[in-house]
Protein backbone atom coordinates (compact mmCIF):
# COMPACT_ATOMS: atom_id res chain seq x y z
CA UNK A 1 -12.09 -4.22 4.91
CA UNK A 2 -15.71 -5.02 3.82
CA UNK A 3 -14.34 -8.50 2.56
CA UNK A 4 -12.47 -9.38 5.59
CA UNK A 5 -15.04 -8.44 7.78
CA UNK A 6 -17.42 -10.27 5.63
CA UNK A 7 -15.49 -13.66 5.59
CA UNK A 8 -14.47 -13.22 9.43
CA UNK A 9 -18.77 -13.76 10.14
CA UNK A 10 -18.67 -17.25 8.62
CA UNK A 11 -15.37 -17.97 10.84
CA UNK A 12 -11.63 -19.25 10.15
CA UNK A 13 -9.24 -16.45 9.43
CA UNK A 14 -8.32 -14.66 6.60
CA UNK A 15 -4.73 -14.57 5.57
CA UNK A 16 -2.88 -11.63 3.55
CA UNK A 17 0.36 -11.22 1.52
CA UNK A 18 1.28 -7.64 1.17
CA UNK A 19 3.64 -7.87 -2.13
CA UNK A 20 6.47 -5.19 -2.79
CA UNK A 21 7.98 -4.87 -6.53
CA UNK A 22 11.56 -2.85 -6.45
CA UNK A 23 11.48 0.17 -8.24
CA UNK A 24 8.59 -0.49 -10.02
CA UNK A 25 7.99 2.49 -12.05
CA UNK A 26 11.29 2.65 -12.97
CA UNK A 27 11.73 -1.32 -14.52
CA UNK A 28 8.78 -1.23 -16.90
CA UNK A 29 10.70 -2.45 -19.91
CA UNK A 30 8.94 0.14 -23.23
CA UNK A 31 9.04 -3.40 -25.73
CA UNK A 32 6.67 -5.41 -23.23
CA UNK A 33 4.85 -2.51 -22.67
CA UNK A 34 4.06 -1.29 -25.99
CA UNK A 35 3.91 -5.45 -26.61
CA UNK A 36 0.96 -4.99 -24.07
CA UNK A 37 -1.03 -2.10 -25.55
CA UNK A 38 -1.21 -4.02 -28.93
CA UNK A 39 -2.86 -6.74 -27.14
CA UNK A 40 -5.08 -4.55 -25.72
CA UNK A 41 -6.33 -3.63 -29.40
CA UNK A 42 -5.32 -0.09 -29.18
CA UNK A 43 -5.18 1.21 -32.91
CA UNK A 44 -1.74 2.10 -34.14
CA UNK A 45 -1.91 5.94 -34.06
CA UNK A 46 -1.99 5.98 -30.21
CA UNK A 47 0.65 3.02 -29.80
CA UNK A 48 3.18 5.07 -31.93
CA UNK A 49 2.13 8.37 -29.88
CA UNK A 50 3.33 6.37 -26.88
CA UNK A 51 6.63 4.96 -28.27
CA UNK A 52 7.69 8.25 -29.40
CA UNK A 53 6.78 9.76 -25.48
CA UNK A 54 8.86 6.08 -24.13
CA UNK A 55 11.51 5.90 -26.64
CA UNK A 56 14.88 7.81 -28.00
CA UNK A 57 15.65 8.82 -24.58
CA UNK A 58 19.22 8.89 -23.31
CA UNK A 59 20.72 9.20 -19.33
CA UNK A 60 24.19 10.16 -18.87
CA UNK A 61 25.77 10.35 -14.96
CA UNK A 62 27.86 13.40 -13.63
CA UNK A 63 30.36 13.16 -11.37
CA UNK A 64 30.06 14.67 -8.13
CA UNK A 65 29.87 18.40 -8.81
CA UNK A 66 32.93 17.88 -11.44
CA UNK A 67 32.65 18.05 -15.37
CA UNK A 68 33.12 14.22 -15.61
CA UNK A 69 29.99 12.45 -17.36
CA UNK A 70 30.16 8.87 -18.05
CA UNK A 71 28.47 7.82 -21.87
CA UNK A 72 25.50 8.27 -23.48
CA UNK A 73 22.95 4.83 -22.96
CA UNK A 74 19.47 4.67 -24.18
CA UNK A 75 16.71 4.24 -21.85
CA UNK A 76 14.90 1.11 -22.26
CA UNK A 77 12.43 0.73 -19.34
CA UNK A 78 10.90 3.00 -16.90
CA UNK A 79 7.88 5.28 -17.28
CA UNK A 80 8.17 8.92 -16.50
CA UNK A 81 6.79 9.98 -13.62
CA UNK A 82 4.86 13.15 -12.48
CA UNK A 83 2.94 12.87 -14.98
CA UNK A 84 -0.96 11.57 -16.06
CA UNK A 85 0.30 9.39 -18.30
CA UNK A 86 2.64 7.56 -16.31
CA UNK A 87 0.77 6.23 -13.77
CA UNK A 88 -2.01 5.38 -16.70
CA UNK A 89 0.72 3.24 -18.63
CA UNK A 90 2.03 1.24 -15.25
CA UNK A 91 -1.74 0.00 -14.89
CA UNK A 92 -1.81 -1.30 -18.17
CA UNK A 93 1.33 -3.10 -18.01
CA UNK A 94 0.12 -4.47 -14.40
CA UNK A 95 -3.58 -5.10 -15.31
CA UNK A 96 -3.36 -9.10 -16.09
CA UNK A 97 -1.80 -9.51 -12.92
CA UNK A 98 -5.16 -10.21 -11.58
CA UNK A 99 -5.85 -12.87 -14.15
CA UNK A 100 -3.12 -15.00 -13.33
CA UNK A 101 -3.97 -15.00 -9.54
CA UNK A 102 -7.26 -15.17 -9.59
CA UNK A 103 -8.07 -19.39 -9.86
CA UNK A 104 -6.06 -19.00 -6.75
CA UNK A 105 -6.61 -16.04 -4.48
CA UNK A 106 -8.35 -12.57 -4.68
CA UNK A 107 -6.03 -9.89 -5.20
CA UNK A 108 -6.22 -6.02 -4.68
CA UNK A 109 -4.57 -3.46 -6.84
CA UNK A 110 -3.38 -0.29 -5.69
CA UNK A 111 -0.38 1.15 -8.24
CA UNK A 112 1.96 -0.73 -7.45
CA UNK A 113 1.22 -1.95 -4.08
CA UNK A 114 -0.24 -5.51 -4.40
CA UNK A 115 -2.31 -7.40 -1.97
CA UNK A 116 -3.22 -11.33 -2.38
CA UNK A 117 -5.63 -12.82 0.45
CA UNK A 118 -8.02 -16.11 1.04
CA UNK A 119 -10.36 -16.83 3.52
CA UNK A 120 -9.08 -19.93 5.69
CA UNK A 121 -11.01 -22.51 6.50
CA UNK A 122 -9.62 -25.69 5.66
CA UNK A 123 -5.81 -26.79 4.41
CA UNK A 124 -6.96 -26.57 0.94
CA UNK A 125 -7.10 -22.71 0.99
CA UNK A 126 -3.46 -22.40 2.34
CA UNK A 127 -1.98 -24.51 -0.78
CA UNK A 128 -4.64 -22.28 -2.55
CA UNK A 129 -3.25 -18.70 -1.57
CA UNK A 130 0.40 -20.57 -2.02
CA UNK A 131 -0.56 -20.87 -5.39
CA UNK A 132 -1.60 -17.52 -5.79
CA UNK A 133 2.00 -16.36 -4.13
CA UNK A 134 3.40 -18.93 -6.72
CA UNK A 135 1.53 -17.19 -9.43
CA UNK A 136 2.51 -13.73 -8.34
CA UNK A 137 6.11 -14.25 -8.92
CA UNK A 138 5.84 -16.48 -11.86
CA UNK A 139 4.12 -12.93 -13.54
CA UNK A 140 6.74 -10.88 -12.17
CA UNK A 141 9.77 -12.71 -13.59
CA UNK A 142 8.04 -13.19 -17.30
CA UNK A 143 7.34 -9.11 -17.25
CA UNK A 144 10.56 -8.41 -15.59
CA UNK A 145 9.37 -6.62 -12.33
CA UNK A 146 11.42 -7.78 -9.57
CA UNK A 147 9.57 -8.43 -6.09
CA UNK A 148 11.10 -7.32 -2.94
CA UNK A 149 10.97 -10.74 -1.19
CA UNK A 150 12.53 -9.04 2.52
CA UNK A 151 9.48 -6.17 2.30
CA UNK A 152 6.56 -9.22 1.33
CA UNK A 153 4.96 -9.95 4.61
CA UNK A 154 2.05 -12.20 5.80
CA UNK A 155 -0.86 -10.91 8.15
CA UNK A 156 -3.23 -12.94 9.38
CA UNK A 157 -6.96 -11.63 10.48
CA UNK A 158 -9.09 -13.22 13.13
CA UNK A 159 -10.59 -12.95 16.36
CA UNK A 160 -8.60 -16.03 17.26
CA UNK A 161 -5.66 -15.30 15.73
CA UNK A 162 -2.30 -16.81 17.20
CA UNK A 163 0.82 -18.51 16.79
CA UNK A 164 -0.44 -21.96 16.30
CA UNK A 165 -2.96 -20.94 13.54
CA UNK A 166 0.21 -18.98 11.41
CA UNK A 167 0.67 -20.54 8.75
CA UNK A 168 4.14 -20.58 6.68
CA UNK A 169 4.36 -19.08 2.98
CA UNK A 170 7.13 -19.02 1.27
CA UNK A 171 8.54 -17.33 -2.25
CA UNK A 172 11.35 -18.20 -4.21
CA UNK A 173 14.72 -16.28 -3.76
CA UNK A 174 18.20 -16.86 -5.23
CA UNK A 175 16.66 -20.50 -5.80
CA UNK A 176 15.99 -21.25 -2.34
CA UNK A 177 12.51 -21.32 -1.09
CA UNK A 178 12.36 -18.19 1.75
CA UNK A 179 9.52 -18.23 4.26
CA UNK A 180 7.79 -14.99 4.50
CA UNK A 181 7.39 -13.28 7.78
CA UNK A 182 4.55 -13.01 9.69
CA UNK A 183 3.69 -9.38 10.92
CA UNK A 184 0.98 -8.44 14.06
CA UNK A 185 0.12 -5.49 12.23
CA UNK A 186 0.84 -4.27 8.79
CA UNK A 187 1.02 -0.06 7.51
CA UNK A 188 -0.91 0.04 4.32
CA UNK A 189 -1.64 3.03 1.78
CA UNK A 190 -1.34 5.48 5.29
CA UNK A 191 -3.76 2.81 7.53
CA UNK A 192 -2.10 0.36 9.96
CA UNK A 193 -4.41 -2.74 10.31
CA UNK A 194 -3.95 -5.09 13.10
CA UNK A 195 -4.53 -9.25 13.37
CA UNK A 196 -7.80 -8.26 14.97
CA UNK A 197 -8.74 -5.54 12.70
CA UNK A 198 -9.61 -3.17 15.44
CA UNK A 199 -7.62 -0.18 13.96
CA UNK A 200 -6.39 0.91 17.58
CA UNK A 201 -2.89 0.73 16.84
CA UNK A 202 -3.80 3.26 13.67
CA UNK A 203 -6.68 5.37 16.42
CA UNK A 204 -3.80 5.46 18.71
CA UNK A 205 -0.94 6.63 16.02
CA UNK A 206 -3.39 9.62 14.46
CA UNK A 207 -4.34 10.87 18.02
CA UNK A 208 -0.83 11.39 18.61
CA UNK A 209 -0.16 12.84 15.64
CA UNK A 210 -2.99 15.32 15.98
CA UNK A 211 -1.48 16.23 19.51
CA UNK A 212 1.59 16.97 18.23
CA UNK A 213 0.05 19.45 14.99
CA UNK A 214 -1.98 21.17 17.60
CA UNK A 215 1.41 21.73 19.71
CA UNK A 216 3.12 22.84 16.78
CA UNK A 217 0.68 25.35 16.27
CA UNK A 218 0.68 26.89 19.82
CA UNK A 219 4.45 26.98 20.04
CA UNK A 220 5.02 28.60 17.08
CA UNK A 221 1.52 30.81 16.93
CA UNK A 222 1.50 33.05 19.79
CA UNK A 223 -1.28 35.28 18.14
CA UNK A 224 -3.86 33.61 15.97
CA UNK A 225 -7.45 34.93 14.56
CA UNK A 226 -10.11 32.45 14.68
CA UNK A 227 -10.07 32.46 11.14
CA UNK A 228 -6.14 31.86 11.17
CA UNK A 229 -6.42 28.78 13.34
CA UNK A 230 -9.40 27.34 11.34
CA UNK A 231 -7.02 27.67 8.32
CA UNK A 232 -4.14 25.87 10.47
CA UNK A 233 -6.12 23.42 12.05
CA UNK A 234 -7.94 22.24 8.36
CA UNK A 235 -4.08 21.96 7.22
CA UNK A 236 -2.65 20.55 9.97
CA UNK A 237 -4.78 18.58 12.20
CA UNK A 238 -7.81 17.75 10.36
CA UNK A 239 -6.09 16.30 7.85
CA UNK A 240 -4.86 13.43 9.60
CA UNK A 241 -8.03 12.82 11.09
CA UNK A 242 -9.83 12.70 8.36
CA UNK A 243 -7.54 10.44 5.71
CA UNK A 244 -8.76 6.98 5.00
CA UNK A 245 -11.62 7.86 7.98
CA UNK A 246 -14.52 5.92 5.86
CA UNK A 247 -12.09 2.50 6.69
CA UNK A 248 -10.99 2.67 10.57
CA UNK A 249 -13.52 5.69 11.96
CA UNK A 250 -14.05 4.78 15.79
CA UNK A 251 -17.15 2.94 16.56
CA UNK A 252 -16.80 2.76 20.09
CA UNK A 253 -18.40 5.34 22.49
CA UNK A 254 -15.35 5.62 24.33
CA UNK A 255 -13.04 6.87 21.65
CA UNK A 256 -15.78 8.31 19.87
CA UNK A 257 -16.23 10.91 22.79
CA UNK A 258 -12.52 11.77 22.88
CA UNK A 259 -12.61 12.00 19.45
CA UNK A 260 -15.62 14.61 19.09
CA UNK A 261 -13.80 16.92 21.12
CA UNK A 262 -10.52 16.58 19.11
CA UNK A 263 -12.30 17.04 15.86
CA UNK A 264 -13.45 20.26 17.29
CA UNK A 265 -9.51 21.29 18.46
CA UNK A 266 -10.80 20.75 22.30
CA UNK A 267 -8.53 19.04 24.73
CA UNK A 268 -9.00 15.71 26.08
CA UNK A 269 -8.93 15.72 29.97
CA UNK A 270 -10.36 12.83 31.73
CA UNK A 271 -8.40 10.48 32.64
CA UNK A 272 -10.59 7.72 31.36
CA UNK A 273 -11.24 9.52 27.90
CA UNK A 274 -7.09 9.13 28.03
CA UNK A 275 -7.47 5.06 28.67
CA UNK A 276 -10.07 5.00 26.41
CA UNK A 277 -8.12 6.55 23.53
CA UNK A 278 -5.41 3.93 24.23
């Protein structure tokens, strides 16, 4: 958000492709990634540690509830999950990712949840962030992680964002170029960011959910302590308010009234405190 908002002071737009791999946890193929860690330089002692945690693992499939079971078959990709490790091995197989888009595009990591952007400003940048796209799935077909071309969508930031200044991406699918869509608004890691990254959309949603905690609560509590309701409201309530709040906290005095008084589990009764929340 701090790089957006950045670019957006020197003008133009900036323009985002939110990437989707399929299952990716599950397609990390073990030769690649131990391939990987012996690239990394990782001495020989740890890589055989990990191939004896990946490997000599077998999956068989029941039948309904009955006492059919199809064959034995090795497991030869995926990285178990629930675990430390997992999650520690899918960043090292994704790591380089970066590398091959950067000449192109910036590009931020989350897991598995890939964003590539570039600031706008002349026709140059758009064949640059095509490139980057370009690059993307160039990577994901050498190290076999499948993109989810119908769940990759562009969003593009601005103050004077609109039709006429979308412009088309596309992504190779069943060998036929496919434009990706363009989305108003886009619901990322729990925060839904608009075109004019003004968060109210997101505001708007976590109001509503708050409402609805703090309903919960009274239907279903008829007799509450203070001390039980501070315990609900921390779990329930407060929680939503306060996820991701560093990114789309309300800076205007309007909402930032209404949103005192929620905070402290107070109920929001002007009517312009209501329009100002939406």
């Amino acid at each position: 958000m701090d790089k957006w908002t950045e670019y957006l002071e020197y003008g133009g737009q900036v323009d985002v492709m939110y990437s989707d791999f399929e299952t990716a946890f599950d397609k990390v193929p073990h030769k690649r990634l131990i391939s990987k860690l012996i690239s990394y330089g990782f001495n020989s002692t740890f890589i055989n540690w990990i191939q004896d945690v990946l490997k000599s693992r077998k999956f068989r499939v029941r039948v309904n509830s009955s006492c059919s079971f199809s064959l034995w078959d090795a497991v030869t990709s995926g990285i178990p999950q629930g675990s430390v490790l997992g999650p520690l091995l899918f960043l090292v197989y994704i790591n380089d990712l970066v590398e091959c888009c950067d000449p192109y595009c910036e590009l931020y990591l989350f897991a598995d949840d890939a964003k590539l952007f570039r600031h706008i400003v002349c026709p140059d940048d758009i064949c640059s962030l095509q490139r980057g796209i370009d690059a993307l799935q160039c990577w994901s077909q050498q190290w076999l992680l499948k993109l989810n071309v119908s769940e990759c969508n562009i969003v593009s930031f601005g103050r004077s964002v609109d039709k006429s200044y979308r412009y088309t991406y596309s992504i190779s699918h069943n060998k036929q170029n496919m434009l990706l869509d363009h989305k108003d608004s886009f619901k990322y890691l729990g925060v839904v960011v608009d075109e004019k990254l003004t968060l109210r959309d997101h505001i708007h949603d976590k109001i509503n959910k708050a409402y609805t905690m703090l309903s919960i609560i009274k239907r279903n509590f008829n007799y509450l302590t203070i001390s039980s309701f501070v315990l609900l409201y921390k779990s329930m309530v407060r929680s939503h308010l306060d996820y991701c709040s560093s990114v789309w906290v309300p800076y205007k005095k309007v909402i930032l009234s209404c949103w005192r008084k929620l905070k402290k589990g107070n109920k929001v009764n002007s009517h312009n405190e209501i329009n100002g929340i939406h």
